[in-house]
C-alpha atoms as a PDB file:
ATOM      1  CA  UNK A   1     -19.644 -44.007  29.570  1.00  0.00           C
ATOM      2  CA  UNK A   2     -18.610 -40.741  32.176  1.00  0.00           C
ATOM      3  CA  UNK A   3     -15.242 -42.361  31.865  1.00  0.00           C
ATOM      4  CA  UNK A   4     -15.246 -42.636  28.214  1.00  0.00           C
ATOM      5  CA  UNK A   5     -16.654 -38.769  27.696  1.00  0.00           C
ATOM      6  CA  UNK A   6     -14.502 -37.403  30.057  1.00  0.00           C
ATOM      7  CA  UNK A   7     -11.252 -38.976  27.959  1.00  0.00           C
ATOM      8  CA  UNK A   8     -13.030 -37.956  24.773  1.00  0.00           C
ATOM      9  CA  UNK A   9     -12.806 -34.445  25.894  1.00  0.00           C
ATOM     10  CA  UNK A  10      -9.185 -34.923  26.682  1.00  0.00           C
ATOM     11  CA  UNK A  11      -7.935 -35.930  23.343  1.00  0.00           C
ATOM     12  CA  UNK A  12     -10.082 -32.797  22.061  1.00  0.00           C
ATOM     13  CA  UNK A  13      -8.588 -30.448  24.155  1.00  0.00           C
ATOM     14  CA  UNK A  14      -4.824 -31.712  23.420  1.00  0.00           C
ATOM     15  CA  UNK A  15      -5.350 -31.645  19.729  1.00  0.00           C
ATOM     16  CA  UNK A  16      -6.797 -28.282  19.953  1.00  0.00           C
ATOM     17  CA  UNK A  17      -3.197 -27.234  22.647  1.00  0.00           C
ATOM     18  CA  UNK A  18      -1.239 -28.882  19.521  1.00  0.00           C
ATOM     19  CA  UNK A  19      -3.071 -26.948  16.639  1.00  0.00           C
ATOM     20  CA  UNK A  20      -2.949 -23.621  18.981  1.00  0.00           C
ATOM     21  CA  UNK A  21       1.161 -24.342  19.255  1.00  0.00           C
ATOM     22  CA  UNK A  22       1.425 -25.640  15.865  1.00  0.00           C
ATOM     23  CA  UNK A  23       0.663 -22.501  14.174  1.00  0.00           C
ATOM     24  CA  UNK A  24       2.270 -19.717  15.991  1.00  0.00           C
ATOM     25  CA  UNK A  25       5.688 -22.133  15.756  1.00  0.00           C
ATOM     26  CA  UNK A  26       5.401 -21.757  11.405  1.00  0.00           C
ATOM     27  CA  UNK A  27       4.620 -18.143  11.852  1.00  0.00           C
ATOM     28  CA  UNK A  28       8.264 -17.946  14.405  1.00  0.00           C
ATOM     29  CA  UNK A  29       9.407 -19.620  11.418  1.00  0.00           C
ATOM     30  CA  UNK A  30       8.822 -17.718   8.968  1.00  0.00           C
ATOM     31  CA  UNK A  31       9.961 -14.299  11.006  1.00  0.00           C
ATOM     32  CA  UNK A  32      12.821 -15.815  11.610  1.00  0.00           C
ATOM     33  CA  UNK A  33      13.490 -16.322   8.137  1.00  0.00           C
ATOM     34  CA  UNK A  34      12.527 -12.771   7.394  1.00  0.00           C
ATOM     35  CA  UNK A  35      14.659 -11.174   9.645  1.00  0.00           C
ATOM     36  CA  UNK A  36      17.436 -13.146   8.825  1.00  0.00           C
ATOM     37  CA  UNK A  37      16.962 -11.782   5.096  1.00  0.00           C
ATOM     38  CA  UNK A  38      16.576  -8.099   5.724  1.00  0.00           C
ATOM     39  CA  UNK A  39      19.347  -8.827   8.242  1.00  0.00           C
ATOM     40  CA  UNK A  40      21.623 -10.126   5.400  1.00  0.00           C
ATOM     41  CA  UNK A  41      20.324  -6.695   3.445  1.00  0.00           C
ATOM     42  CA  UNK A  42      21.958  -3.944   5.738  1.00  0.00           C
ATOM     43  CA  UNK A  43      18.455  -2.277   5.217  1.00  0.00           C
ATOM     44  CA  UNK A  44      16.598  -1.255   7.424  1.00  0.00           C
ATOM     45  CA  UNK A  45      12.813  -2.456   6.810  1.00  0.00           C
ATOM     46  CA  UNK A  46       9.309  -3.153   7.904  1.00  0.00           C
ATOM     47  CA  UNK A  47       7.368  -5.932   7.001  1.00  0.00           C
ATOM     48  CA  UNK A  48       3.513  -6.825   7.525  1.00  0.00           C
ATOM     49  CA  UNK A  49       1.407 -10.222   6.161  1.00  0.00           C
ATOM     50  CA  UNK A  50      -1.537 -11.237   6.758  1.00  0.00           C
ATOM     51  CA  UNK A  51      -4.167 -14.052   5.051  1.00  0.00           C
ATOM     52  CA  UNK A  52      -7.156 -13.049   4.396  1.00  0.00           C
ATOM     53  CA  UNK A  53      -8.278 -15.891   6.245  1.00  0.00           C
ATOM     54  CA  UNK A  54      -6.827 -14.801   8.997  1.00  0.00           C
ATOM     55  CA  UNK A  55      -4.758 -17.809   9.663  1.00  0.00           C
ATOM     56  CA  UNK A  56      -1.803 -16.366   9.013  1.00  0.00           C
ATOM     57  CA  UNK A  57       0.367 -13.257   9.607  1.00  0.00           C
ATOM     58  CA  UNK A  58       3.808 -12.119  10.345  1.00  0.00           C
ATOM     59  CA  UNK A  59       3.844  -8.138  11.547  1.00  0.00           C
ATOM     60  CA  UNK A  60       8.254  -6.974  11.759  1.00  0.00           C
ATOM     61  CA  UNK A  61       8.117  -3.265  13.063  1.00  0.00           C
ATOM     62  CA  UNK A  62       4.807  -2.906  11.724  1.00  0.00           C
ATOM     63  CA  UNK A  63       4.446   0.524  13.844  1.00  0.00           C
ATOM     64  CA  UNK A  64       7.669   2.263  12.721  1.00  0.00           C
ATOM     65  CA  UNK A  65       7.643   4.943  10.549  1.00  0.00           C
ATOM     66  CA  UNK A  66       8.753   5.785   7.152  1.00  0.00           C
ATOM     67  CA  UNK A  67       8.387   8.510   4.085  1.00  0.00           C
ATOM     68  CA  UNK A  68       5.095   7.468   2.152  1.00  0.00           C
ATOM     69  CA  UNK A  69       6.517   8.076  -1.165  1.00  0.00           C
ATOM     70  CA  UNK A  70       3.623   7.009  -3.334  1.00  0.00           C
ATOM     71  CA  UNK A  71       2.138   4.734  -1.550  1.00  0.00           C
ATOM     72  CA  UNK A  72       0.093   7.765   0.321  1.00  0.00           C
ATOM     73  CA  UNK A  73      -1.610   7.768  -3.138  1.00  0.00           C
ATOM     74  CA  UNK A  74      -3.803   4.686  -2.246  1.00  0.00           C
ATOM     75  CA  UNK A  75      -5.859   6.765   0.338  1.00  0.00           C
ATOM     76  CA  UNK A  76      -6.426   9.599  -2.166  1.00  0.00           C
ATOM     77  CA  UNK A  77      -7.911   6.978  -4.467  1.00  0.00           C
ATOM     78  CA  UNK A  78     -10.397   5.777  -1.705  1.00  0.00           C
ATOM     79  CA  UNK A  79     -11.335   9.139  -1.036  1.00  0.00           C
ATOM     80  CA  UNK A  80     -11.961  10.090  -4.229  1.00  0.00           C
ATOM     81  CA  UNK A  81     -13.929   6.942  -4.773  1.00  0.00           C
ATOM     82  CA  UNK A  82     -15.535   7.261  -1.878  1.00  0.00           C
ATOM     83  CA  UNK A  83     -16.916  10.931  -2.745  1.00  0.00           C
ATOM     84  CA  UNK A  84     -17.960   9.293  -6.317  1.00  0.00           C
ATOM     85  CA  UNK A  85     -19.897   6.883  -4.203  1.00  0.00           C
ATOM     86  CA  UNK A  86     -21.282   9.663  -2.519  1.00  0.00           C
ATOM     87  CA  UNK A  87     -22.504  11.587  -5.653  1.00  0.00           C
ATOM     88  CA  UNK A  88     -20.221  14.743  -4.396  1.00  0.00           C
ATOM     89  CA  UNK A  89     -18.497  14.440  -7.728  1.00  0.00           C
ATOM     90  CA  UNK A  90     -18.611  12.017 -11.018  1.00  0.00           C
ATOM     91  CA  UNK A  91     -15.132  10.054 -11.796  1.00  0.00           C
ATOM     92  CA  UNK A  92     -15.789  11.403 -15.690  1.00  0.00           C
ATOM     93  CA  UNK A  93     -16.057  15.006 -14.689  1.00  0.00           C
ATOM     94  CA  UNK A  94     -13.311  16.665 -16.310  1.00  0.00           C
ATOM     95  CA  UNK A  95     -10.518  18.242 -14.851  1.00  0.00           C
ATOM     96  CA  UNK A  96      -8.884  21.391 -16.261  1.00  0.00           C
ATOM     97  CA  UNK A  97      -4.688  20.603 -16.027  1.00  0.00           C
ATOM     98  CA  UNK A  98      -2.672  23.642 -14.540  1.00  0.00           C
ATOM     99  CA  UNK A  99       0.723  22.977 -13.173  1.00  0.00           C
ATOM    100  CA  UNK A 100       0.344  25.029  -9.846  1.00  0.00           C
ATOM    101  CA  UNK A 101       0.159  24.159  -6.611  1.00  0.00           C
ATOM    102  CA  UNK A 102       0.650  25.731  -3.498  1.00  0.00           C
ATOM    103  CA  UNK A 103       2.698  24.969  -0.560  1.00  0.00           C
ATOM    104  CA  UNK A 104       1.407  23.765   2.592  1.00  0.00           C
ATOM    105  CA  UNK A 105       4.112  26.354   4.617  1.00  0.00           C
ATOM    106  CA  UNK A 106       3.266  29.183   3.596  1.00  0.00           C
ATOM    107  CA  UNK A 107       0.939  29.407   0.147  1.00  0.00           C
ATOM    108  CA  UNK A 108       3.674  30.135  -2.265  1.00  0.00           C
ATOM    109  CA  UNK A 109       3.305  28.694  -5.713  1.00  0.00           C
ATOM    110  CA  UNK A 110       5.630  25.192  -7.334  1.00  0.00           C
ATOM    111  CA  UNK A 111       5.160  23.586 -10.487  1.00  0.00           C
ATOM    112  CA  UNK A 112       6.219  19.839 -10.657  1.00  0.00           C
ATOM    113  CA  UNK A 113       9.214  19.274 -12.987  1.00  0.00           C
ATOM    114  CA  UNK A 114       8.552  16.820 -15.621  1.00  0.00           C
ATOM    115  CA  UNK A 115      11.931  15.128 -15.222  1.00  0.00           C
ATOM    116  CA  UNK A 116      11.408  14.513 -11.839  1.00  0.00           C
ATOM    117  CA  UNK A 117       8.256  12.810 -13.066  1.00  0.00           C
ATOM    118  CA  UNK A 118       7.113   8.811 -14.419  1.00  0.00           C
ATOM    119  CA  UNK A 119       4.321  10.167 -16.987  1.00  0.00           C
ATOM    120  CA  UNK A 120       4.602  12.457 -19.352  1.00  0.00           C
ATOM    121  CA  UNK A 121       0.697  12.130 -20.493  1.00  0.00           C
ATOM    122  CA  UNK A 122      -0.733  14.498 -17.678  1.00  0.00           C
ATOM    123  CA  UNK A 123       2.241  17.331 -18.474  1.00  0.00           C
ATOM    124  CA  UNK A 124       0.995  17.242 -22.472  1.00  0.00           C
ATOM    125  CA  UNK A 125      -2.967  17.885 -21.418  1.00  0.00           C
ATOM    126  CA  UNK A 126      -1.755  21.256 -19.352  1.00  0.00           C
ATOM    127  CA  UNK A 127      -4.042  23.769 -20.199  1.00  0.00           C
ATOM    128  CA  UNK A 128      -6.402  20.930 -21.399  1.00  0.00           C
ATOM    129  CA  UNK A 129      -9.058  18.671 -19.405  1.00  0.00           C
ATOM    130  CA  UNK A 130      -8.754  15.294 -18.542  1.00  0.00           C
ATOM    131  CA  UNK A 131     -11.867  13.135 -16.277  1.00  0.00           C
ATOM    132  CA  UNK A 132     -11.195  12.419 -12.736  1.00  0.00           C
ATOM    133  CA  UNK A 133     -10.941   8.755 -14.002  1.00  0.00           C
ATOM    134  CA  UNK A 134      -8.191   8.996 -16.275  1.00  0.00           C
ATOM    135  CA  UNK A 135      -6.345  11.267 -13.900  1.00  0.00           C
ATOM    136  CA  UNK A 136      -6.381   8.190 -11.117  1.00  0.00           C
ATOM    137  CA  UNK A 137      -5.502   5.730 -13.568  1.00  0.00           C
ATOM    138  CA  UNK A 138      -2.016   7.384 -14.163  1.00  0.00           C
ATOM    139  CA  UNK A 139      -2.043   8.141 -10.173  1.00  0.00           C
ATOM    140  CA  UNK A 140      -1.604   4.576  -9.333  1.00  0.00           C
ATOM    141  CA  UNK A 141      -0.630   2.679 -12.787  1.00  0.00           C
ATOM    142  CA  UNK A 142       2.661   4.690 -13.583  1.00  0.00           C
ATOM    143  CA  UNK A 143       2.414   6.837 -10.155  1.00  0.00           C
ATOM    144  CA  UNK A 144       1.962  10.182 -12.301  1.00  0.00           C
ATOM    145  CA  UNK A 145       2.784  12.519  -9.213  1.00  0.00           C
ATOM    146  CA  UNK A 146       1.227  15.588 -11.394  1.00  0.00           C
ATOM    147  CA  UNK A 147      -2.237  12.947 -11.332  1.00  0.00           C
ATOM    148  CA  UNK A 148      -1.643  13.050  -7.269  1.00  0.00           C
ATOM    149  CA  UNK A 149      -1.608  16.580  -6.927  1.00  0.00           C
ATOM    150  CA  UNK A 150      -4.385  17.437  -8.849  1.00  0.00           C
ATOM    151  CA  UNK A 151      -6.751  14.664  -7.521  1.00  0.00           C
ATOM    152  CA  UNK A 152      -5.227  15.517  -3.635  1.00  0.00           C
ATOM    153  CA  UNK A 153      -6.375  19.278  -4.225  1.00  0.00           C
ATOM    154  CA  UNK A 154      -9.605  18.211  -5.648  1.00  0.00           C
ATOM    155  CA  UNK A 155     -10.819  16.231  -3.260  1.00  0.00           C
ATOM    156  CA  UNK A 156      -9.467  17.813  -0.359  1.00  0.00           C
ATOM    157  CA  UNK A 157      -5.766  16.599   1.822  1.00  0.00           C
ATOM    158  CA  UNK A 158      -8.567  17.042   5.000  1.00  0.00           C
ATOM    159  CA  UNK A 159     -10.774  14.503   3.755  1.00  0.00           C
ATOM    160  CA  UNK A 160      -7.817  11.410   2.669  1.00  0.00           C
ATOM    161  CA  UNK A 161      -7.038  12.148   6.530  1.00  0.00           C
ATOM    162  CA  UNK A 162     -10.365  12.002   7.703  1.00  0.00           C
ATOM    163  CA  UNK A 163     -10.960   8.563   5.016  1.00  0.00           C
ATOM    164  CA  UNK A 164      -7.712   7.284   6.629  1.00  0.00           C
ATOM    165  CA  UNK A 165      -8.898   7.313   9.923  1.00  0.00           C
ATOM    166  CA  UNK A 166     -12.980   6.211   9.248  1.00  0.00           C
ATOM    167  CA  UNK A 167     -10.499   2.562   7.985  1.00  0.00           C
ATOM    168  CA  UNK A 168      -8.917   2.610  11.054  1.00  0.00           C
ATOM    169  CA  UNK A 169      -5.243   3.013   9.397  1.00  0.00           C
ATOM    170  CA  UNK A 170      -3.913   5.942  11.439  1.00  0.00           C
ATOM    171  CA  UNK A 171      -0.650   5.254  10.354  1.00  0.00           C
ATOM    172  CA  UNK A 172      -0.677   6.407   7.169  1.00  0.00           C
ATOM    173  CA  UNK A 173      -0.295  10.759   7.503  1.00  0.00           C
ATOM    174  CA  UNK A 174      -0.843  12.528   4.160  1.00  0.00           C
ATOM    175  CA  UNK A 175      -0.389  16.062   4.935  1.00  0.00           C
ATOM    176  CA  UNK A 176       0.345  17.120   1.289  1.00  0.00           C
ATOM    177  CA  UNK A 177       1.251  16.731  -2.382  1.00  0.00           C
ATOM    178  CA  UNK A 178       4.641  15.838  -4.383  1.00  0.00           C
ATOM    179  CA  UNK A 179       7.494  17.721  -4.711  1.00  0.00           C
ATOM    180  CA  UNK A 180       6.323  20.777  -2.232  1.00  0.00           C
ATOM    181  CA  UNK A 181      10.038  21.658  -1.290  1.00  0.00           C
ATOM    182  CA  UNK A 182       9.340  24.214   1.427  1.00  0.00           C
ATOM    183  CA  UNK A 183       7.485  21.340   3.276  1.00  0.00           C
ATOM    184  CA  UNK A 184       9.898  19.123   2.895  1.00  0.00           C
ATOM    185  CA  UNK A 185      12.992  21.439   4.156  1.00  0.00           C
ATOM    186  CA  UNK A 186      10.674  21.782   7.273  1.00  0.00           C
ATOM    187  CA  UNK A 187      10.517  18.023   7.379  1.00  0.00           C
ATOM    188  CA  UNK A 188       6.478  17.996   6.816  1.00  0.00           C
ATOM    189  CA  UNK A 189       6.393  15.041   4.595  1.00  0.00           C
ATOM    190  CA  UNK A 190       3.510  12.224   4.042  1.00  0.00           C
ATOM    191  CA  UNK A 191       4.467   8.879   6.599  1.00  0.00           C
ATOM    192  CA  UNK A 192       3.294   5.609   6.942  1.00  0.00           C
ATOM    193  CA  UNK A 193       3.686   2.142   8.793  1.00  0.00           C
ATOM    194  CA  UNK A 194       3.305  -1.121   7.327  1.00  0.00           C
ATOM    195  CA  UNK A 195       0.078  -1.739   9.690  1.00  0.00           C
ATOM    196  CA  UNK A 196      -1.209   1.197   8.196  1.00  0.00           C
ATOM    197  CA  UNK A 197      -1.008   0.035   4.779  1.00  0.00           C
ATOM    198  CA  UNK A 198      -1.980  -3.270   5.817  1.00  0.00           C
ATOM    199  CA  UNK A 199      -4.912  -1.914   7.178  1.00  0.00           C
ATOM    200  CA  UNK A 200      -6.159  -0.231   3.860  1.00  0.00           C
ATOM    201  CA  UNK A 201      -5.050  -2.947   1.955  1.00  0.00           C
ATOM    202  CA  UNK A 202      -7.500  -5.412   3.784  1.00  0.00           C
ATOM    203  CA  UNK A 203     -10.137  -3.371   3.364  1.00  0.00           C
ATOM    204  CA  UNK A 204      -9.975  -3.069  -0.331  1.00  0.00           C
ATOM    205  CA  UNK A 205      -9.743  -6.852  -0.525  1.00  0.00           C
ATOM    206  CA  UNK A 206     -13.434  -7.482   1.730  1.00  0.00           C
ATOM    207  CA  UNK A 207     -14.872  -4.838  -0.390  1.00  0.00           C
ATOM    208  CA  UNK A 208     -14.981  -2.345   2.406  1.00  0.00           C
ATOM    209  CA  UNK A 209     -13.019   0.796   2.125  1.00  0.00           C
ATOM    210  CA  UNK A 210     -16.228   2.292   0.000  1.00  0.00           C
ATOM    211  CA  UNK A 211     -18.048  -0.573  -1.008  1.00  0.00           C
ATOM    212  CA  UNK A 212     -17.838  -3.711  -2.769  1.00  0.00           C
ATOM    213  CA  UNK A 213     -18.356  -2.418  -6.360  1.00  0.00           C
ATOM    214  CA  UNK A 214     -16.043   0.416  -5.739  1.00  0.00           C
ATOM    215  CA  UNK A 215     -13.398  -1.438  -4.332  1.00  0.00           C
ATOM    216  CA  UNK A 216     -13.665  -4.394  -7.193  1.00  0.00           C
ATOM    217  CA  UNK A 217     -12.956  -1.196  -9.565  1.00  0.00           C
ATOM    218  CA  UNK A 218      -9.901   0.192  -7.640  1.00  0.00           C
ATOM    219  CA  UNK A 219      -8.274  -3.252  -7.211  1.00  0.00           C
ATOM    220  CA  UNK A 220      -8.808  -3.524 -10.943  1.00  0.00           C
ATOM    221  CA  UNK A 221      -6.737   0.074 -11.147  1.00  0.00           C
ATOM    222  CA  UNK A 222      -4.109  -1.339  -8.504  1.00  0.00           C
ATOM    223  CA  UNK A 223      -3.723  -4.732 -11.000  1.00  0.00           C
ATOM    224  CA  UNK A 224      -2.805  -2.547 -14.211  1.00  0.00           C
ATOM    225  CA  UNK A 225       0.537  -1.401 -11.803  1.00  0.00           C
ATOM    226  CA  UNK A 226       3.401  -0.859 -14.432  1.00  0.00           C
ATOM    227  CA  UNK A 227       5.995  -1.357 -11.708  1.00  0.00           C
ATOM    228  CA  UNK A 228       6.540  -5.308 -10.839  1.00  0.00           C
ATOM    229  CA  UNK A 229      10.681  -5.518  -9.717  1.00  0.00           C
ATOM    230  CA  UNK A 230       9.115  -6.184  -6.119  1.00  0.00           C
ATOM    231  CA  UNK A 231       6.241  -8.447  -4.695  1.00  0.00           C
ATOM    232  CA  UNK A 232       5.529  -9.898  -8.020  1.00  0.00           C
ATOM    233  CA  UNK A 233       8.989 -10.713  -8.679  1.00  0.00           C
ATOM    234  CA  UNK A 234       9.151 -13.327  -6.018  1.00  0.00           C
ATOM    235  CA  UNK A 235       6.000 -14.909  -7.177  1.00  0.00           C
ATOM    236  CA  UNK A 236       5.217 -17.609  -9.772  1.00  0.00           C
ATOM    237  CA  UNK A 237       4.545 -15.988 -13.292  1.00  0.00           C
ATOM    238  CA  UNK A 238       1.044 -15.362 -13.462  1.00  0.00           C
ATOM    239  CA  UNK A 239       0.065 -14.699  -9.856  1.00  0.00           C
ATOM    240  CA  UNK A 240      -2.350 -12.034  -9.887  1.00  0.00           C
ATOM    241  CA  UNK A 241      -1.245  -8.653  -7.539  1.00  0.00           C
ATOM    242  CA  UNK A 242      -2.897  -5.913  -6.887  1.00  0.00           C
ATOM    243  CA  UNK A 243      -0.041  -3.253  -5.615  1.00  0.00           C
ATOM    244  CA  UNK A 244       1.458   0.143  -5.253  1.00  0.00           C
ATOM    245  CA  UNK A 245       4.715   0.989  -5.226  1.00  0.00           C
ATOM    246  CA  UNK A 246       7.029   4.007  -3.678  1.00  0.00           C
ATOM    247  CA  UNK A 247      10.342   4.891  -4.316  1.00  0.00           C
ATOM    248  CA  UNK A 248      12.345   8.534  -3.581  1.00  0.00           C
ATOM    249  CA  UNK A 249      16.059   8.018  -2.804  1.00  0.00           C
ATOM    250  CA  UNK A 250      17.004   5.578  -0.572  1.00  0.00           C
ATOM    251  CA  UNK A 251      13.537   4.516   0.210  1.00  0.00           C
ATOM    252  CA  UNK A 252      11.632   1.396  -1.399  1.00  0.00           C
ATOM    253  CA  UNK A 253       7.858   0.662  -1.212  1.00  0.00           C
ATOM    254  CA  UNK A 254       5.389  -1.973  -2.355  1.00  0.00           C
ATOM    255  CA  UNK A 255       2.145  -2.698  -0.624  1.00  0.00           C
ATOM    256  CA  UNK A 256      -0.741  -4.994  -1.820  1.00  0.00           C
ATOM    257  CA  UNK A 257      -2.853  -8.051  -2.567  1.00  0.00           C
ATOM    258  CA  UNK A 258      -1.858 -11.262  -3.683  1.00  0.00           C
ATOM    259  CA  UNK A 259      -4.378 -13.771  -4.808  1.00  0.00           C
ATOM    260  CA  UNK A 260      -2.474 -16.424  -4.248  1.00  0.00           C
ATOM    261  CA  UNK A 261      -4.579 -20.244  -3.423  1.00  0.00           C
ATOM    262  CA  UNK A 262      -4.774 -18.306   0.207  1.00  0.00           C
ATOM    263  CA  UNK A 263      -5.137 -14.826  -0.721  1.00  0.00           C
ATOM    264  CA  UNK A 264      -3.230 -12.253   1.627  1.00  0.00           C
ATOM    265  CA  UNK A 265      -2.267  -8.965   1.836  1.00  0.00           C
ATOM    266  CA  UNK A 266       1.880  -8.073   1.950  1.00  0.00           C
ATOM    267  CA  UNK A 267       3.405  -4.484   2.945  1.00  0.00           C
ATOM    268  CA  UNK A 268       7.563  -4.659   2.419  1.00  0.00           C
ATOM    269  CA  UNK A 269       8.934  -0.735   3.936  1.00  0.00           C
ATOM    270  CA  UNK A 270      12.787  -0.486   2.995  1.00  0.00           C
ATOM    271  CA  UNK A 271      15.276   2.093   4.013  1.00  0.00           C
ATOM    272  CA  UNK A 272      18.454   2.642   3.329  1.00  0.00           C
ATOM    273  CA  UNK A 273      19.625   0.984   0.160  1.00  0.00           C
ATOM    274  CA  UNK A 274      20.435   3.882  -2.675  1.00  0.00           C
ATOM    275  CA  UNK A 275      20.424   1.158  -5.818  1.00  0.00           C
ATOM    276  CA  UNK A 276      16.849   0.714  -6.296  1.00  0.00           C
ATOM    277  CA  UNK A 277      17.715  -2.823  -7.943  1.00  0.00           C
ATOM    278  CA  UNK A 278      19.264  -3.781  -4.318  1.00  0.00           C
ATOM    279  CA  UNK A 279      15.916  -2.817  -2.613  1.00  0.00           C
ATOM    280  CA  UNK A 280      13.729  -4.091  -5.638  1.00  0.00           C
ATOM    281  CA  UNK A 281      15.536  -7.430  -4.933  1.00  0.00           C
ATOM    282  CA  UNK A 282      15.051  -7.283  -1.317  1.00  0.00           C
ATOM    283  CA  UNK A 283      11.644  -7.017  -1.524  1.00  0.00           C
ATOM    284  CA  UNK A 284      10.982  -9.781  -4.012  1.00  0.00           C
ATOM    285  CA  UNK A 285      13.225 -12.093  -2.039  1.00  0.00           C
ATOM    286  CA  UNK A 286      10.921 -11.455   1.155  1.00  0.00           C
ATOM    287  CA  UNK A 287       7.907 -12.041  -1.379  1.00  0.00           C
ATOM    288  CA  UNK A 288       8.857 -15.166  -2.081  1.00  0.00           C
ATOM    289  CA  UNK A 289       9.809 -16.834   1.341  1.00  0.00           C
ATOM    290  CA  UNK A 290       6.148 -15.375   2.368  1.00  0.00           C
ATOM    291  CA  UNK A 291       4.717 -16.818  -0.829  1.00  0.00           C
ATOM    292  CA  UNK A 292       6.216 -20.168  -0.470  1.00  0.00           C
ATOM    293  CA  UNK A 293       4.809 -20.262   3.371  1.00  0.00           C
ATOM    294  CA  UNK A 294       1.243 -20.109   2.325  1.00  0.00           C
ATOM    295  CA  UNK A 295      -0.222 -23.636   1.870  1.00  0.00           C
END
């Protein structure tokens, strides 16, 4: 019977060495396959994956550093949701629309230029109100960067930081608005890493970046994205994503959840490719090779 246990245990223990090699062998896999496609790219790009199982995941350069573009406006949404939550201010209190904004150098005065801009709703209320609500609806939806600036200065560019770093997502650095020019000649622009955005990401999926109603109600927001050239093009029609996208020149964002049969969270980071098609591509391409790994 000693005999018998001690062989039982045995066979245990090697299935459980098998299982433990098995799965970090498809994970090599499907890095491999990755790198060979941002490889083929010329781009240079980070990429992080993770079930929300935990079962899976696949982190390339997860750490390195690249502009935010307008993905940094998925930590202003948690704060401002979070200070909802917190009864410091109501999501319908309304808003009065000014186009001026101060730089973070020095406290001179910019105005965003409309033509620089994706919505045109925000620019037709100046001098008008508009709730809190509706303002980050456009932030995230068509990535109104007039709805960024005026949510960032209402809720404070202090408190996304300090919300960024309660998640545990230091990566992600918001030090300002859009289109502050004197920052950006200094080279004081909003960064991120994949980890970072993985991070935020995650928690928005368990219901715990402010709370499990809140979040529900900003994946809802992050659904209703107008943009869908990148992770949801390399998905099967239909697949529900919940996503934000970034793009300034040569620089190509999207960040989010997919609830796939095994729901997990993607972050594709691309630089280098000026034809936003040739990024757009990239990143549905790397979508679906991670999309067809998930059984």
């Amino acid at each position: 019977m000693r005999k018998l246990s001690i062989a039982l245990i045995g066979a245990v223990l090697l299935a459980l060495v098998a299982e433990a090699r098995q799965k970090p062998s498809a994970a090599t896999g499907l890095e491999s396959a990755l790198r060979g496609i941002i490889s083929k790219s010329g781009a240079e790009a980070a990429v992080a994956f993770r079930t929300l199982d935990g079962r899976s995941e696949v982190l390339i350069d997860p750490d390195k550093r690249f502009h935010a573009a307008s993905t940094m406006k998925v930590p202003v949404m948690i704060e401002l949701f979070r200070q909802a939550a917190a009864g410091s201010l109501s999501l319908d209190d309304p808003l009065l629309i000014r186009n001026e904004f101060r730089s973070i150098v020095d406290g001179s005065t910019y105005a965003l230029s409309e033509g620089a801009d994706s919505d045109k709703l925000v620019y037709a209320s100046v001098g008008k109100t508009m709730t809190l609500r509706q303002l980050c609806e456009l932030m995230i939806t068509v990535s109104s960067n007039f709805a960024a600036n005026l949510l960032i200065e209402r809720v404070g560019v202090e408190n996304v930081r300090s919300t960024v770093a309660r998640l545990g997502a230091g990566g992600m650095e918001v030090l300002r608005g859009v289109e502050d020019q004197k920052a950006f000649d200094k080279n004081l622009n909003n960064s991120t890493t994949a980890r970072a955005l993985l991070v935020l990401f995650d928690k928005l999926a368990r219901g715990r970046a402010v709370s499990k109603k809140a979040d529900a109600e900003m994946v809802g927001i992050l659904e209703r994205q107008m943009f869908h050239d990148g992770i949801p093009a390399g998905l099967p029609p239909g697949t529900r994503v919940a996503h934000k996208t970034g793009n300034i020149t040569r620089i190509h964002h999207d960040a989010g959840i997919v609830f796939a049969k095994r729901p997990y969270v993607l972050v594709v980071l691309v630089r280098g490719i000026q034809d936003q098609k040739q990024s757009a591509a990239l990143i549905a391409e790397l979508s679906k090779a991670i999309h067809a790994s998930v059984r």
